[in-house]
Protein backbone atom coordinates (compact mmCIF):
# COMPACT_ATOMS: atom_id res chain seq x y z
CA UNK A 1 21.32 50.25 -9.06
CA UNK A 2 24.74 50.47 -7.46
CA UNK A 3 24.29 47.91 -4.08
CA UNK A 4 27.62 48.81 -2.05
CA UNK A 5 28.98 47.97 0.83
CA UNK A 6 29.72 50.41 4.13
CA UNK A 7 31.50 50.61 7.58
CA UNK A 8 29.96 53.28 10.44
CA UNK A 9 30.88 53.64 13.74
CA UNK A 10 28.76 54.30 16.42
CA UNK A 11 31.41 56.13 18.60
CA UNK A 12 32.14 56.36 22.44
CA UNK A 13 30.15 59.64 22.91
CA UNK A 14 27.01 58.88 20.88
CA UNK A 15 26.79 54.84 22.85
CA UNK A 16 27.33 56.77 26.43
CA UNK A 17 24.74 59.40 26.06
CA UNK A 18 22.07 56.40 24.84
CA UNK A 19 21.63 57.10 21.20
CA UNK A 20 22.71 53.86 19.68
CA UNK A 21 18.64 52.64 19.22
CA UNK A 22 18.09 56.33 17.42
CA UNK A 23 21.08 56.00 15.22
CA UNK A 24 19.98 52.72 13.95
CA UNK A 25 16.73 53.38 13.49
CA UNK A 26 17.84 56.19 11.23
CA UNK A 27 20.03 53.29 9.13
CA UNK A 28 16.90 51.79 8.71
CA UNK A 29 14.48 54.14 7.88
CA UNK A 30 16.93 55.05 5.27
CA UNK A 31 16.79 51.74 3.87
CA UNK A 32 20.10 49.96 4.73
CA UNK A 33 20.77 46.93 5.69
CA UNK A 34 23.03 45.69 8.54
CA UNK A 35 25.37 42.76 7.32
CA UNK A 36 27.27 43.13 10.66
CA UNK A 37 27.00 44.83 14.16
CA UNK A 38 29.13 44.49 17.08
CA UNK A 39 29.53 46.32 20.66
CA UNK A 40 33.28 46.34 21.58
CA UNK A 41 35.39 48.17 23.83
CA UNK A 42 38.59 48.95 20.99
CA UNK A 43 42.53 48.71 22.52
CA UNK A 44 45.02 51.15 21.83
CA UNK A 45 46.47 48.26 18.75
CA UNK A 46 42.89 48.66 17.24
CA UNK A 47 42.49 52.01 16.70
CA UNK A 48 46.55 52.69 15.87
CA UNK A 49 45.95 50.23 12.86
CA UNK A 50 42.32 51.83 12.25
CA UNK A 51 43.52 54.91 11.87
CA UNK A 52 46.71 53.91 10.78
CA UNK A 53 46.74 56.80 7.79
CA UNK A 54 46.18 59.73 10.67
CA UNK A 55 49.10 58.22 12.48
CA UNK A 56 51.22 61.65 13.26
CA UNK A 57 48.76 64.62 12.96
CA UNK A 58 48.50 66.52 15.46
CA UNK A 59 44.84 65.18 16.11
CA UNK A 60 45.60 62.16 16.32
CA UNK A 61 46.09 61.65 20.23
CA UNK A 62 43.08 63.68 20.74
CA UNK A 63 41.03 61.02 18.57
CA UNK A 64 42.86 57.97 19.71
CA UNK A 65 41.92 59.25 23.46
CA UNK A 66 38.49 59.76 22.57
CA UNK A 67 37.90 56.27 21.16
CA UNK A 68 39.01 54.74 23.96
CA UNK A 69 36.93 55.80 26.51
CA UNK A 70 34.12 53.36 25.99
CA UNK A 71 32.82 50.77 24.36
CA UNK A 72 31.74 51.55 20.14
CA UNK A 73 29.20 49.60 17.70
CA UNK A 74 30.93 48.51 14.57
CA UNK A 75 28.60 47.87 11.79
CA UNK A 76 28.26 46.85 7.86
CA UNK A 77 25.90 48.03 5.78
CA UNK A 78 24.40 47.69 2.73
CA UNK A 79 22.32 49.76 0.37
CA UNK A 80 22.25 51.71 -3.18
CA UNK A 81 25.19 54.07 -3.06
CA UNK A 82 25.42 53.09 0.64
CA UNK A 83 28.63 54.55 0.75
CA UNK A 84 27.39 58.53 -0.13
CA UNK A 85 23.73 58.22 1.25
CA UNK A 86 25.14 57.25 4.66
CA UNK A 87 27.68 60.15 4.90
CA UNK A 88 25.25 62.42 3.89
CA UNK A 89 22.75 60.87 6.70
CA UNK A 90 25.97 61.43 8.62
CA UNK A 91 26.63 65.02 8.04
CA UNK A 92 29.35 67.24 8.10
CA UNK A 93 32.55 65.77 10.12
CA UNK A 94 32.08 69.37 12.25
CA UNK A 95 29.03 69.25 13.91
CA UNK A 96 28.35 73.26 14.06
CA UNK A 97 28.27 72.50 10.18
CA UNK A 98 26.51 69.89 10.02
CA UNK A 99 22.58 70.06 8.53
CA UNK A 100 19.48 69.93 10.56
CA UNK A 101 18.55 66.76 10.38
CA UNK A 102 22.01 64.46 10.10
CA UNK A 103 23.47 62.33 13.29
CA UNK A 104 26.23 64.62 13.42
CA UNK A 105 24.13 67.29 14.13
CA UNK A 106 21.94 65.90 16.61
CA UNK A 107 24.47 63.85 18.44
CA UNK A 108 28.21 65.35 17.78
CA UNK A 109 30.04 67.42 20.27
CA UNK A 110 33.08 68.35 18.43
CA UNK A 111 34.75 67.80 15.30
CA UNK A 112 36.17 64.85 17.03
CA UNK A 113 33.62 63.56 19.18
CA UNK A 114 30.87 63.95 16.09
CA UNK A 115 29.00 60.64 17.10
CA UNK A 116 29.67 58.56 13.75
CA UNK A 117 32.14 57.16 11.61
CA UNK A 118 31.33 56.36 7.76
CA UNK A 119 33.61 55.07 4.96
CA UNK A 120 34.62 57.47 2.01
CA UNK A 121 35.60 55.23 -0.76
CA UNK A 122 34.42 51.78 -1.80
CA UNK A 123 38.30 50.48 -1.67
CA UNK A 124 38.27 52.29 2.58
CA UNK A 125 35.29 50.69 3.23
CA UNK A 126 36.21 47.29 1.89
CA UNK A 127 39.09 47.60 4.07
CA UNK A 128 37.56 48.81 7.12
CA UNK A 129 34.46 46.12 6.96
CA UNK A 130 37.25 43.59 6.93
CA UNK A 131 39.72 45.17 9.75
CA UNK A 132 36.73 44.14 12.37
CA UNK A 133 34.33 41.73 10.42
CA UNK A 134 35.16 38.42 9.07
CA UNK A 135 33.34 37.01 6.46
CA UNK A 136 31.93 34.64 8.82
CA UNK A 137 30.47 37.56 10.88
CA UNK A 138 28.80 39.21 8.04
CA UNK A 139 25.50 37.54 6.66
């Protein structure tokens, strides 16, 4: 059993158009756990050092935009091989590509606005459960 620890984002889009209960439903009924969640309205400083590694591409202001336009839910979670079962749950980062059946493809609008966020790597989502989540916030 590999028990490993996540970040997701619930972005902008997918909290304005009401699908934050369906989304974590779907968390659960995959059999995570949530060590953290938090609604928060990110600044401009947040995302920068968030994103920090996309700083420059052309997409960037695009995504930057996006995530500011309303508030997010910031989450931890745990699970066996949390960190490839919930990008698969996830889907494809393009919606149109996405599978029946993943977040992405029920909730995303664009490549950018695709509803979720999910870790890659254990060492990113170490870092990204720690850039909003103290240790005190996680139980």
């Amino acid at each position: 059993m590999d028990l490993q620890r996540t970040f997701a984002i619930i972005k902008p889009n997918a909290v304005r158009n009401g699908h934050i209960g369906e989304i974590i439903s779907a968390i659960e009924r995959e059999g995570f756990t949530i060590h953290g969640l938090r609604m928060a309205q990110l600044s401009k400083e947040l995302v920068r050092g968030f994103y920090i590694d996309h700083l420059g591409k052309a997409f960037y202001p695009n995504l930057e935009a996006f995530m500011l336009e309303g508030p997010v839910v910031l989450m931890a979670l745990e699970g066996e091989n949390v960190i490839a079962r919930w990008r698969e749950l996830m889907g494809a980062t393009d919606p149109a590509k996405a599978s029946a059946g993943t977040l992405r493809r029920a909730f995303g609008e664009d490549v950018t606005r695709n509803a979720v966020h999910g870790s890659d790597a254990p060492e990113t989502a170490q870092r990204e459960v720690m850039y909003f989540f103290s240790a005190f916030d996680l139980v």
